[in-house]
N, C-alpha and C. Protein backbone atom coordinates (compact mmCIF):
# COMPACT_ATOMS: atom_id res chain seq x y z
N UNK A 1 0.85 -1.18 0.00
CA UNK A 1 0.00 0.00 0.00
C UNK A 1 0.89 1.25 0.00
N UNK A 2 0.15 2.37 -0.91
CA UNK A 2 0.82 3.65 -0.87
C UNK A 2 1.12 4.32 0.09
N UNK A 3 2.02 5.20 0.76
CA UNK A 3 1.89 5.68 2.00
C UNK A 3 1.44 7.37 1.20
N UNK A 4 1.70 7.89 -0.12
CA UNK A 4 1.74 8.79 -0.47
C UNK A 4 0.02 9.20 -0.81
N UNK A 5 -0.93 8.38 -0.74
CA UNK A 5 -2.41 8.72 -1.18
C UNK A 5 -2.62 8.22 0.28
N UNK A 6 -3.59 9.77 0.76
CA UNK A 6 -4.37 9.68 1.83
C UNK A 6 -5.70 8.35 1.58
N UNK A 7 -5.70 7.81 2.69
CA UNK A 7 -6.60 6.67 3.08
C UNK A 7 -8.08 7.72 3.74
N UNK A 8 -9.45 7.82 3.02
CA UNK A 8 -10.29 8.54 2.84
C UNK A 8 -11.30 7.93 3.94
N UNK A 9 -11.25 8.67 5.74
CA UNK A 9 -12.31 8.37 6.75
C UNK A 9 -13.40 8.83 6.03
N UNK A 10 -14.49 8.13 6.70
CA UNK A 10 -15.69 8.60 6.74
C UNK A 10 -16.16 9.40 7.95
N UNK A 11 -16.57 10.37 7.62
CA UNK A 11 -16.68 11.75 8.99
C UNK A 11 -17.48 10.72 10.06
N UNK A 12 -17.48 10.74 11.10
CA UNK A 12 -18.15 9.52 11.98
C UNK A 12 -19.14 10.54 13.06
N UNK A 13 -18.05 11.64 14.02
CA UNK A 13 -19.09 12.10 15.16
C UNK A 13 -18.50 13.89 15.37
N UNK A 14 -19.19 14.43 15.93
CA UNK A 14 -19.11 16.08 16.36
C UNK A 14 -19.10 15.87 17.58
N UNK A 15 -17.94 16.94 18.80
CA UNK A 15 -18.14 16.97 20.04
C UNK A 15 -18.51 18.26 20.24
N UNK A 16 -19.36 18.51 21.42
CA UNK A 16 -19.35 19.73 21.48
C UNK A 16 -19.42 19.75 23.37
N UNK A 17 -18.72 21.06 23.79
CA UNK A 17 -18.80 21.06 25.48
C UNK A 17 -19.57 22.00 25.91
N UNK A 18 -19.85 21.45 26.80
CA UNK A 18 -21.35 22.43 27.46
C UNK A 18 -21.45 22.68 28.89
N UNK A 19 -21.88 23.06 29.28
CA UNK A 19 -22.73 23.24 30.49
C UNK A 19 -23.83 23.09 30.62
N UNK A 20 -25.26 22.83 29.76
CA UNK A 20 -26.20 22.47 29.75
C UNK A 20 -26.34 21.07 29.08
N UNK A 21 -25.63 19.94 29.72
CA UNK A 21 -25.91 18.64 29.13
C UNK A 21 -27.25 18.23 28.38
N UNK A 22 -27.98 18.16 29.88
CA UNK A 22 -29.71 17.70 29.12
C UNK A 22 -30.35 18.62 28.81
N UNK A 23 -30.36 20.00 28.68
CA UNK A 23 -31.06 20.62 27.69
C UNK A 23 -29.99 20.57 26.24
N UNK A 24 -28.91 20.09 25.69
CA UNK A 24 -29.11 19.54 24.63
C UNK A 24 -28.89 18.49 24.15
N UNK A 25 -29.15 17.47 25.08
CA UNK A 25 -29.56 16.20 24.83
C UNK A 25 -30.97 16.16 24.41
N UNK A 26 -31.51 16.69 24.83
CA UNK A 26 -33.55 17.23 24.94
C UNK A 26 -33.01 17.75 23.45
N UNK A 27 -32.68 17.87 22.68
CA UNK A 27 -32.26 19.59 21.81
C UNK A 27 -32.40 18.36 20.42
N UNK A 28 -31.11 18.13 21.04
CA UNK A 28 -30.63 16.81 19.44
C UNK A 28 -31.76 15.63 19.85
N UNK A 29 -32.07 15.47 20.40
CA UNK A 29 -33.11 14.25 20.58
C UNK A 29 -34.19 14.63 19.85
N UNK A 30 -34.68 15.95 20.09
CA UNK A 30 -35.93 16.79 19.33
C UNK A 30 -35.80 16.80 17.79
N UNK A 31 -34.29 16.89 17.39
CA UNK A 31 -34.12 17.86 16.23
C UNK A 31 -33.88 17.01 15.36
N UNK A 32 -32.74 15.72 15.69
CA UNK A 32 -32.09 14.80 14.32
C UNK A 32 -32.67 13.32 15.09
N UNK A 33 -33.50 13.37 15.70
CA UNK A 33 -33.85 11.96 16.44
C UNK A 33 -32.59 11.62 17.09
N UNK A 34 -31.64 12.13 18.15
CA UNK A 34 -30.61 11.45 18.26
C UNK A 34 -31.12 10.47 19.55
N UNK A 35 -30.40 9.49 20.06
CA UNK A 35 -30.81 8.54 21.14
C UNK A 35 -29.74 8.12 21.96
N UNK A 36 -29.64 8.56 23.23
CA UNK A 36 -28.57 8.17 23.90
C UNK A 36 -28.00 7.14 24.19
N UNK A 37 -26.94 6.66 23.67
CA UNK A 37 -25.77 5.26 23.85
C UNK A 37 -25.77 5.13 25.42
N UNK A 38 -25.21 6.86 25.58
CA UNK A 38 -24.53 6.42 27.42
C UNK A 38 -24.59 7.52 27.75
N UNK A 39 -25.03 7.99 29.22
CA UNK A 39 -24.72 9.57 30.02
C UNK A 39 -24.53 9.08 31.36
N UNK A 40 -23.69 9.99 31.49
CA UNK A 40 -23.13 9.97 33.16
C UNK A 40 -23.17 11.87 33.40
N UNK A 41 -22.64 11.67 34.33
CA UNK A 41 -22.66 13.34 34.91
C UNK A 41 -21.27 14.50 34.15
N UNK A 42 -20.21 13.44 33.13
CA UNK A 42 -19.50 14.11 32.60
C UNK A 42 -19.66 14.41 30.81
N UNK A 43 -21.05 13.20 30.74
CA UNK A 43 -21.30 13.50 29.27
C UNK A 43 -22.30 13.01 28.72
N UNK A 44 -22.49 12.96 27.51
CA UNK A 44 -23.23 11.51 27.29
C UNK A 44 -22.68 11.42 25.33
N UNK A 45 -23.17 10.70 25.04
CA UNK A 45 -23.24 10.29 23.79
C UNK A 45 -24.29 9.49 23.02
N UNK A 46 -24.59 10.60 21.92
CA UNK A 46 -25.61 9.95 21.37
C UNK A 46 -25.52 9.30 19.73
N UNK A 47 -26.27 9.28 19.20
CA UNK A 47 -26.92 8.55 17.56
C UNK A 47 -28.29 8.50 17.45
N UNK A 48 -28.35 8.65 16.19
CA UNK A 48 -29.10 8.89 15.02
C UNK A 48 -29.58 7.88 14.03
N UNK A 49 -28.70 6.75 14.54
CA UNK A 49 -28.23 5.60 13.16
C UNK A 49 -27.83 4.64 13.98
N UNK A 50 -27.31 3.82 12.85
CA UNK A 50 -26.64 2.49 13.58
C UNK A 50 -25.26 2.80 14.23
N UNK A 51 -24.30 3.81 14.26
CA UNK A 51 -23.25 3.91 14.68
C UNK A 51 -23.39 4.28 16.32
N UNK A 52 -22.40 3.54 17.22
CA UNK A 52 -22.69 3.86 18.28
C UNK A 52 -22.66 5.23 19.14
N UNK A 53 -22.00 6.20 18.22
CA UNK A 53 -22.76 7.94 18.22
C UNK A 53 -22.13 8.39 17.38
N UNK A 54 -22.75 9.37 17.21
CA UNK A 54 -22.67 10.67 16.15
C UNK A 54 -22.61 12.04 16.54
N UNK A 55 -22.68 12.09 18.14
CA UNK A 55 -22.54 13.12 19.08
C UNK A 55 -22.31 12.72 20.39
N UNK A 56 -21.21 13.68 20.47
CA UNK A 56 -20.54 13.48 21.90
C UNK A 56 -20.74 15.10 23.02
N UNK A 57 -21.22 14.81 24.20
CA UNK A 57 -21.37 15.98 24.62
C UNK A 57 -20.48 15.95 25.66
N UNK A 58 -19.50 16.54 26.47
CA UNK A 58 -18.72 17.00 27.13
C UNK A 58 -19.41 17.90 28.16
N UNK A 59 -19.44 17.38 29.55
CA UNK A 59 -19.79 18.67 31.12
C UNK A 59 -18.99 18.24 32.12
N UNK A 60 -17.51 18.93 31.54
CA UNK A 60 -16.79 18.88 32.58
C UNK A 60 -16.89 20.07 33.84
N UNK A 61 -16.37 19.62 35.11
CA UNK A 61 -16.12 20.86 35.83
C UNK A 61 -15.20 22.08 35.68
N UNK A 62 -15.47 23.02 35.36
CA UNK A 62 -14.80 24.12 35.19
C UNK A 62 -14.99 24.80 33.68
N UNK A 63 -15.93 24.14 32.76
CA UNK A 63 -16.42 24.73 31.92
C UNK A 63 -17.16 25.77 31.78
N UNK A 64 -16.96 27.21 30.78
CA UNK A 64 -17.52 28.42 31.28
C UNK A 64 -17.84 28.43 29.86
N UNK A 65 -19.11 29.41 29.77
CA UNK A 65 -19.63 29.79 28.24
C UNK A 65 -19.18 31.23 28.40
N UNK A 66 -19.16 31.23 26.63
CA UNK A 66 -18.26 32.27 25.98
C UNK A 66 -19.01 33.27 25.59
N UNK A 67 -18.99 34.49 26.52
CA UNK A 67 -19.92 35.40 25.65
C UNK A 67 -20.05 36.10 24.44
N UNK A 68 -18.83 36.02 23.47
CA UNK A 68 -18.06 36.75 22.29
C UNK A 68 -17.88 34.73 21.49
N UNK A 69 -18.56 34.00 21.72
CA UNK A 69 -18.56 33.19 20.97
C UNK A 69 -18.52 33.43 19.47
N UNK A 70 -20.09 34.21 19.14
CA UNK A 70 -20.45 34.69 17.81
C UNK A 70 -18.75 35.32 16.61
N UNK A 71 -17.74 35.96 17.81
CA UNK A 71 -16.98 36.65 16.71
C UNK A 71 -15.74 35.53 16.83
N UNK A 72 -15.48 35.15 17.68
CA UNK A 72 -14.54 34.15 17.89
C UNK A 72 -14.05 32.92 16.45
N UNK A 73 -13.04 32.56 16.27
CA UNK A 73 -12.54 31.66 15.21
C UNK A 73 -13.05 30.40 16.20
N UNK A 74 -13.42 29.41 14.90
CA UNK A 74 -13.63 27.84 15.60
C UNK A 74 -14.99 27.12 14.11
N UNK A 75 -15.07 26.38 14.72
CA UNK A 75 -16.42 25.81 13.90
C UNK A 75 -17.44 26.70 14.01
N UNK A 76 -17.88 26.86 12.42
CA UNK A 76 -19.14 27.56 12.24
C UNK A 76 -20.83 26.67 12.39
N UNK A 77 -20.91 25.47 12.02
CA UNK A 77 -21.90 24.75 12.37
C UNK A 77 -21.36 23.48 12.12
N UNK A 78 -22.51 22.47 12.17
CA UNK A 78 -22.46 21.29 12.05
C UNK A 78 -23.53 20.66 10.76
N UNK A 79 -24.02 19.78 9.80
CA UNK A 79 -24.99 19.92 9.24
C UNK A 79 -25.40 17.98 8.83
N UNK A 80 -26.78 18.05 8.54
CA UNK A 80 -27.62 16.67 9.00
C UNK A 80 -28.23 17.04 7.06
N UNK A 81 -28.15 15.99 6.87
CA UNK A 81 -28.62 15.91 5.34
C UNK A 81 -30.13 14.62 5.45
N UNK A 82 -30.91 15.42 4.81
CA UNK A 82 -32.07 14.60 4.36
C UNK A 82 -32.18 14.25 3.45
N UNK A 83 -32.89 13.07 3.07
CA UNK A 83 -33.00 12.30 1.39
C UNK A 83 -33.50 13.21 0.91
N UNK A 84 -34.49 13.61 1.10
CA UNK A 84 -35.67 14.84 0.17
C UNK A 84 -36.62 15.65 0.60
N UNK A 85 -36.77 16.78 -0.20
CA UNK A 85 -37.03 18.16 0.14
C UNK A 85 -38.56 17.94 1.22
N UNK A 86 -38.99 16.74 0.81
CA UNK A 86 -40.40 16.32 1.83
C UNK A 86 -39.93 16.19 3.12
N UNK A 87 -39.05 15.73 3.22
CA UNK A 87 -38.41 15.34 4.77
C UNK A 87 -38.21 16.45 5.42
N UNK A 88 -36.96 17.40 4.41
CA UNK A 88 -36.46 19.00 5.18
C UNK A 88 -37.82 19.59 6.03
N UNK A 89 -39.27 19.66 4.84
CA UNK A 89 -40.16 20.35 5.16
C UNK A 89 -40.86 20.15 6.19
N UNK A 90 -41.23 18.72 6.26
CA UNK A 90 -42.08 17.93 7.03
C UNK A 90 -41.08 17.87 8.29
N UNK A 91 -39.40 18.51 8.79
CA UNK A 91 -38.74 18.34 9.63
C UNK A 91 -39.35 20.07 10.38
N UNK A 92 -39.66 20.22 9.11
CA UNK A 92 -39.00 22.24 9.62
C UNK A 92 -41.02 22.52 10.62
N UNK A 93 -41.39 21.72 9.37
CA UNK A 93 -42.80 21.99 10.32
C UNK A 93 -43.01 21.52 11.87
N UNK A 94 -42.72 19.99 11.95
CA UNK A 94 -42.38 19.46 13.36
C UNK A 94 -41.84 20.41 14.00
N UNK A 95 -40.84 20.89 14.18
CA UNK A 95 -40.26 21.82 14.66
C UNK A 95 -40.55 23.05 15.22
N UNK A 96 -41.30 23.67 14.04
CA UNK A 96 -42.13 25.07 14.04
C UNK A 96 -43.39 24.51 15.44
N UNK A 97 -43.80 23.77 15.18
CA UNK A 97 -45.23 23.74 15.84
C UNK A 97 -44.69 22.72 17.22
N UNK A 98 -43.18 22.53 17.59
CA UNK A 98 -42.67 22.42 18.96
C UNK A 98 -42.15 23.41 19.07
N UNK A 99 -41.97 24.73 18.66
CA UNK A 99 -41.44 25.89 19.04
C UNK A 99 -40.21 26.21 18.84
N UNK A 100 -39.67 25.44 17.62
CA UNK A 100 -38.38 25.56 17.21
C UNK A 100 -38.20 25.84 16.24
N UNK A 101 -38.11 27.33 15.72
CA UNK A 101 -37.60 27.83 14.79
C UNK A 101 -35.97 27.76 14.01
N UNK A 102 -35.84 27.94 12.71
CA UNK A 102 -34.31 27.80 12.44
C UNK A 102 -34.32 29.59 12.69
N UNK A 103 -33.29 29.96 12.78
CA UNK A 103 -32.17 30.95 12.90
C UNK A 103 -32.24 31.74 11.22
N UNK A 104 -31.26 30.87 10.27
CA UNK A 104 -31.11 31.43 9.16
C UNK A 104 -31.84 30.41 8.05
N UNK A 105 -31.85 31.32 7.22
CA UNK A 105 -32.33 29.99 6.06
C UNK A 105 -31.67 30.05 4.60
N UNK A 106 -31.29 29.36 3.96
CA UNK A 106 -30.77 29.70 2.82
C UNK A 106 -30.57 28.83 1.61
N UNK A 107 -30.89 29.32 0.65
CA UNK A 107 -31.00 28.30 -0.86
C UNK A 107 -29.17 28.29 -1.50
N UNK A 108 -28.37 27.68 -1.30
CA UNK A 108 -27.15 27.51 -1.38
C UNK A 108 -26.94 27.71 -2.96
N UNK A 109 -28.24 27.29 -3.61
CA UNK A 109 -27.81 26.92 -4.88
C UNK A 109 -27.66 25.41 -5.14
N UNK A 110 -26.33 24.94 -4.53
CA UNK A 110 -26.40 23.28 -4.46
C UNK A 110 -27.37 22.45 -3.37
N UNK A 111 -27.73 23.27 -1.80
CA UNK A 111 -28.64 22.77 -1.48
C UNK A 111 -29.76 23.67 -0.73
N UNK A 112 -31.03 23.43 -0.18
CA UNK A 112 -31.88 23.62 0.81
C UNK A 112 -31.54 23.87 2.18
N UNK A 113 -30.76 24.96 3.03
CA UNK A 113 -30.25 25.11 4.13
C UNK A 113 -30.84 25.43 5.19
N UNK A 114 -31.46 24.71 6.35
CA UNK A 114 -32.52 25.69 7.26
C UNK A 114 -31.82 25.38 8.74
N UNK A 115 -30.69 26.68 9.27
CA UNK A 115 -29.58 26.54 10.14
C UNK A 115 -30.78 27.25 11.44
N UNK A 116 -30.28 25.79 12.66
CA UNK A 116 -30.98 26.10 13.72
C UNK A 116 -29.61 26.30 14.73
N UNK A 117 -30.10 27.17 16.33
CA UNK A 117 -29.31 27.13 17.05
C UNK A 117 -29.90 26.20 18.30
N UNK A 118 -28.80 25.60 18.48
CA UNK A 118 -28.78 24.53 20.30
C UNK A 118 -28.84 25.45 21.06
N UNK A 119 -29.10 25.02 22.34
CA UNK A 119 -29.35 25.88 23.31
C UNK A 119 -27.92 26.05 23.94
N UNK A 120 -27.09 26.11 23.36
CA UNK A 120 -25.19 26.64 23.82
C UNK A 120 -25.18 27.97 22.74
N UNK A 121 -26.19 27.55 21.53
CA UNK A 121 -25.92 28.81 20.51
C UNK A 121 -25.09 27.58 19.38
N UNK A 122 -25.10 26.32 19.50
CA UNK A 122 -24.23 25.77 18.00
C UNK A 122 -24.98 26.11 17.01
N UNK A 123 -24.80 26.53 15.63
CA UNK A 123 -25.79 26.27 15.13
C UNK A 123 -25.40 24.44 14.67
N UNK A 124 -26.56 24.23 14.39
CA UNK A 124 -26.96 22.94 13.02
C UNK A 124 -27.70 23.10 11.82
N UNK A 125 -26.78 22.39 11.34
CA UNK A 125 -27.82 22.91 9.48
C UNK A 125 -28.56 21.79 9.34
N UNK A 126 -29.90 21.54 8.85
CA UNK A 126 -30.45 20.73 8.38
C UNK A 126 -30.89 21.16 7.02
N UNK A 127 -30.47 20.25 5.86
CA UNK A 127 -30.76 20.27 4.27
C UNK A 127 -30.78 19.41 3.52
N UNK A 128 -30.93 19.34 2.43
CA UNK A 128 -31.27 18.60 1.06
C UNK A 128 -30.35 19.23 -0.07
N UNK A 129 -30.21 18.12 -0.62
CA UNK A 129 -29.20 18.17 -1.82
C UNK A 129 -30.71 19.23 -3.12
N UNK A 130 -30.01 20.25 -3.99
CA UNK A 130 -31.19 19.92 -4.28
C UNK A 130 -31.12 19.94 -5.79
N UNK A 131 -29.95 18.66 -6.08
CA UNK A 131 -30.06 17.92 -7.32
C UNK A 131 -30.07 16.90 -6.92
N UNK A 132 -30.42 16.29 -5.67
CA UNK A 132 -30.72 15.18 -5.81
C UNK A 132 -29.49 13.76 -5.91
N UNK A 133 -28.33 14.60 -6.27
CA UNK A 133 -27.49 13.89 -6.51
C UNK A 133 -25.74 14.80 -6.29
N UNK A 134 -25.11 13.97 -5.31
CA UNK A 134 -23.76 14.60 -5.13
C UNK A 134 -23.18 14.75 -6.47
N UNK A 135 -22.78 14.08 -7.18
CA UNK A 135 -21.85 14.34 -8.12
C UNK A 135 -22.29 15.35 -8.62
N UNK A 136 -24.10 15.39 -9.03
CA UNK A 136 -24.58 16.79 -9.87
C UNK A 136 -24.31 18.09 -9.30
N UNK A 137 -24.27 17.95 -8.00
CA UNK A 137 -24.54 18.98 -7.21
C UNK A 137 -22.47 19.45 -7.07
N UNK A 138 -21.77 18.71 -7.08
CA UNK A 138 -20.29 18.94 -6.42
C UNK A 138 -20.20 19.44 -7.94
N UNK A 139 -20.35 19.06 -9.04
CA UNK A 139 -20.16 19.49 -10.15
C UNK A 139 -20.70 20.77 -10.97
N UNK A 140 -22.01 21.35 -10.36
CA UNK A 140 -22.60 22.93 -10.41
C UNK A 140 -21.33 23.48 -9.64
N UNK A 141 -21.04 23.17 -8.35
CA UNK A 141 -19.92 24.24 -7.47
C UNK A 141 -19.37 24.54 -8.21
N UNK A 142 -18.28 23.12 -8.18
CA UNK A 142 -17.06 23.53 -9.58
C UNK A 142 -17.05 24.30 -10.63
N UNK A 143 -18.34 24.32 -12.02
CA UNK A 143 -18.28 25.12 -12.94
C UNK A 143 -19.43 26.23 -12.73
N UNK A 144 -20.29 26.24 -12.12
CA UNK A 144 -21.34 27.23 -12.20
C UNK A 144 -20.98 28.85 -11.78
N UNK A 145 -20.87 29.93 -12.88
CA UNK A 145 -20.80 30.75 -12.49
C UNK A 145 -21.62 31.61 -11.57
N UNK A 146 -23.05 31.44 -11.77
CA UNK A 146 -23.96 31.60 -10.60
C UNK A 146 -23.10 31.45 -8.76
N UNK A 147 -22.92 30.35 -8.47
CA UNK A 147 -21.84 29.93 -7.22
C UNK A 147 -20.81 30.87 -7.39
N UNK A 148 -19.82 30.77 -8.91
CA UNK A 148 -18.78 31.83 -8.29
C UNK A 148 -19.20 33.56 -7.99
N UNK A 149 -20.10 33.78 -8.55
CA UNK A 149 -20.63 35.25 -8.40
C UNK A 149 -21.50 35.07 -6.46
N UNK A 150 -21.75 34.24 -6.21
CA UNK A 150 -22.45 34.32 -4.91
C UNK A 150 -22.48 32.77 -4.29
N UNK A 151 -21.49 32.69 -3.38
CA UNK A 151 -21.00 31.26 -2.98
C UNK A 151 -22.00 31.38 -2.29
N UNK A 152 -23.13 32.07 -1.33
CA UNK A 152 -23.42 31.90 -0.23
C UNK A 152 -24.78 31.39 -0.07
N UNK A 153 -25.56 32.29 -1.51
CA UNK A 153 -26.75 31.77 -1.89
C UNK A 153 -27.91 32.78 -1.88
N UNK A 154 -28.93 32.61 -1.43
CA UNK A 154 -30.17 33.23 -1.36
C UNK A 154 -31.18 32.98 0.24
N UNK A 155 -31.01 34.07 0.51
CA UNK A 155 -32.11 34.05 1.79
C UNK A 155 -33.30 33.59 1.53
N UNK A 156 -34.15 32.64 2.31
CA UNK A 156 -35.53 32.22 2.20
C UNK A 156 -35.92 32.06 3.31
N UNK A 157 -37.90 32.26 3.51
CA UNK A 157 -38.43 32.24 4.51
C UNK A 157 -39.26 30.82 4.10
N UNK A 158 -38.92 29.77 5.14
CA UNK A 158 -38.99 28.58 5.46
C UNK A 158 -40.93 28.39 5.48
N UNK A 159 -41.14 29.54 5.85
CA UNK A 159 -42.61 29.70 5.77
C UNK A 159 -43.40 29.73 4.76
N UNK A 160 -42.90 30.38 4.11
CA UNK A 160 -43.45 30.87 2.64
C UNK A 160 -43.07 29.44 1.22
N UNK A 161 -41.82 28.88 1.86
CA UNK A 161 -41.47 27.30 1.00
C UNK A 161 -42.47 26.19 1.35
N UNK A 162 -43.04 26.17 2.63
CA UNK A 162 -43.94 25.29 3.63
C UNK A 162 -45.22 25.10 2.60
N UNK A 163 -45.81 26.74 2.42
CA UNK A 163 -46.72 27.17 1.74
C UNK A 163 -47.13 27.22 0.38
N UNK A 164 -45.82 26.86 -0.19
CA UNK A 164 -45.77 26.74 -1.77
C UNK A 164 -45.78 25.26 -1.63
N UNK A 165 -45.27 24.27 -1.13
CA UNK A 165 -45.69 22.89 -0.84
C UNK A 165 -46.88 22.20 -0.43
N UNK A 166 -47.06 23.01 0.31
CA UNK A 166 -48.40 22.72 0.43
C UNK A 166 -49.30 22.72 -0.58
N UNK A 167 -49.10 23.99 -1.51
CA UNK A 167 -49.67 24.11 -2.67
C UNK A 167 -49.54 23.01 -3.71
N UNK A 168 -48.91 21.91 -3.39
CA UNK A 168 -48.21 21.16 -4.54
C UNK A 168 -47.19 21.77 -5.35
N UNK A 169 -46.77 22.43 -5.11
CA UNK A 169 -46.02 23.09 -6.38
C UNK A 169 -44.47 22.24 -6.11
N UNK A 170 -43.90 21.93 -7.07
CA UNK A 170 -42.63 21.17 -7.06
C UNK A 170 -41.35 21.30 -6.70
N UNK A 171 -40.60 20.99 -6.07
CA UNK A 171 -39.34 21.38 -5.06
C UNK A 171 -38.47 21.87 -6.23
N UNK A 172 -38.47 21.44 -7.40
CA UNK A 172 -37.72 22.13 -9.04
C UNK A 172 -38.42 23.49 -8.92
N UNK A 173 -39.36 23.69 -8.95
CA UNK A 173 -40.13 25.07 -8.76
C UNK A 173 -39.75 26.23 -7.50
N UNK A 174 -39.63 25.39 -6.22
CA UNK A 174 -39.46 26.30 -5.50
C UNK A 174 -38.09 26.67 -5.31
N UNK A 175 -37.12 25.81 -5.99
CA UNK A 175 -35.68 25.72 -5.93
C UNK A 175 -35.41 27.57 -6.92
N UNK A 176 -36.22 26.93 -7.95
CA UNK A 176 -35.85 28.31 -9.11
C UNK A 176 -36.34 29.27 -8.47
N UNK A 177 -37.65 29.70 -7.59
CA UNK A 177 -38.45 30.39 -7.15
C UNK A 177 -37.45 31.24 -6.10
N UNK A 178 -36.57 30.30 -5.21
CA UNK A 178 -36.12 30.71 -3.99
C UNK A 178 -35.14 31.61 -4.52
N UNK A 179 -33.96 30.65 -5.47
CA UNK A 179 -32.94 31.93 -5.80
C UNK A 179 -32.71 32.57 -6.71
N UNK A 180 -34.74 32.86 -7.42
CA UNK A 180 -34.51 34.26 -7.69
C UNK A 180 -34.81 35.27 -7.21
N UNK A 181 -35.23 34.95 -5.73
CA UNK A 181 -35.86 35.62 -4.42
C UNK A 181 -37.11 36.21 -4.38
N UNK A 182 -37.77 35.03 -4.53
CA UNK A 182 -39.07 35.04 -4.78
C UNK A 182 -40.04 34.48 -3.53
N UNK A 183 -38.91 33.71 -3.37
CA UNK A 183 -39.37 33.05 -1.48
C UNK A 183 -38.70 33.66 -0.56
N UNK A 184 -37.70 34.94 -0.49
CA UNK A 184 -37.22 35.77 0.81
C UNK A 184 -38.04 35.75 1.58
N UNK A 185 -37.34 36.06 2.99
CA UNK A 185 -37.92 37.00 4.08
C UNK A 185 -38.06 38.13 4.10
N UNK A 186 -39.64 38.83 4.46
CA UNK A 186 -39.20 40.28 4.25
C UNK A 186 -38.17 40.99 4.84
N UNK A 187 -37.57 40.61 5.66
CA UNK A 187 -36.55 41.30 6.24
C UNK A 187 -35.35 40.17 6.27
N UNK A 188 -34.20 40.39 5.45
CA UNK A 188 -33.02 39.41 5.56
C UNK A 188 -32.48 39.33 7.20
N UNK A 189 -32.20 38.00 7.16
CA UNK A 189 -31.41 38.06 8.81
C UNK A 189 -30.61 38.99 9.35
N UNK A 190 -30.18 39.75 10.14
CA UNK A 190 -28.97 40.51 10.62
C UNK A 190 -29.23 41.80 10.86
N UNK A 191 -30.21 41.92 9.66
CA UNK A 191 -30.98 44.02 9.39
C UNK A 191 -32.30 44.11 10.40
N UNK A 192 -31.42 45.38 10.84
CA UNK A 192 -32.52 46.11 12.10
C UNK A 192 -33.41 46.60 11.43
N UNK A 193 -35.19 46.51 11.57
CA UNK A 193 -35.55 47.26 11.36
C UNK A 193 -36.08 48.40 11.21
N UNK A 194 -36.31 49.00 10.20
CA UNK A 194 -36.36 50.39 9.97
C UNK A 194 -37.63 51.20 10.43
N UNK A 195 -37.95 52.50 11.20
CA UNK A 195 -39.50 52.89 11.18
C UNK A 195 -39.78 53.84 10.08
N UNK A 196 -41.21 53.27 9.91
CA UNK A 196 -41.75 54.23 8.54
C UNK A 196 -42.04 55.21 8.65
């Protein structure tokens, strides 16, 4: 065997440290179905799947939360992929009507992005490919000038996509719909608003 070609893991688990263990154990249990392997008073670990976790939570003594987290360097989120755009929706509604809103929302272009925050402030992305297919989708990045003019994507209100589904109208439809910002929020995330 080569020693010169990297040997290719498969991403397996995310840790994250806290001070509020079981409120986000309660959090990921709510959000990606996760199910606890094992907890003791210094952690626990959970899954989603057949692997014996996919999240590791850390409450050691002497752990302090960061109030300047937001500007700080480190991981920006974590993200949970669904087969299809029925799932994202039918996830985002569950959610909505347990009182859990996402944070940001966004049409990537390559996928369906609807980024929630844990109760530490992580976010998590939950999305959909939305070609349906990696190679199609890794292969728009690469050549699509659309992506190079705007890597980041298009703001959408998760509400208003709910509503066009509902309508029947087709996830090809609301895909084109979203980033030509046709499904925004009236007010993009971040902007204060203004009085008339």
């Amino acid at each position: 065997m080569s020693t010169d070609t990297a040997i290719r893991p498969t991403f397996h688990h995310f840790n994250l440290k806290t001070t509020r263990l079981q409120e986000l154990i309660d959090w990921y249990t709510t959000v990606v179905g996760a199910e606890v392997t094992y907890q003791d008073a210094s952690g626990a670990w959970l899954s989603n799947d057949a692997a014996n976790h996919r999240i590791a939570l850390l409450c050691f003594p002497g752990f302090v939360d960061d109030p300047d987290r937001e500007t700080r360097t480190g991981m920006h989120h974590t993200a949970f992929e669904y087969d299809s755009f029925t799932d994202l929706n039918a996830s985002y509604l569950r959610l909505r009507d347990a009182g859990i809103e996402p944070d940001i929302c966004i049409d990537h272009g390559m996928t369906l992005s609807y980024y929630y925050k844990d109760p530490d402030g992580n976010r998590v992305e939950l999305q959909v490919d939305n070609f349906g297919d990696w190679g199609a989708s890794k292969e728009w990045m690469r050549t699509s000038p659309d992506f190079r003019a705007n890597p980041i994507g298009v703001f959408v209100d998760p509400a208003r996509i709910a509503e066009a589904a509902a309508s029947s109208e087709s996830f090809a439809d609301i895909h084109r719909r979203a980033m030509a910002g046709e499904l925004s929020p009236a007010q993009p995330p971040g902007e204060t608003p203004t009085e008339d």
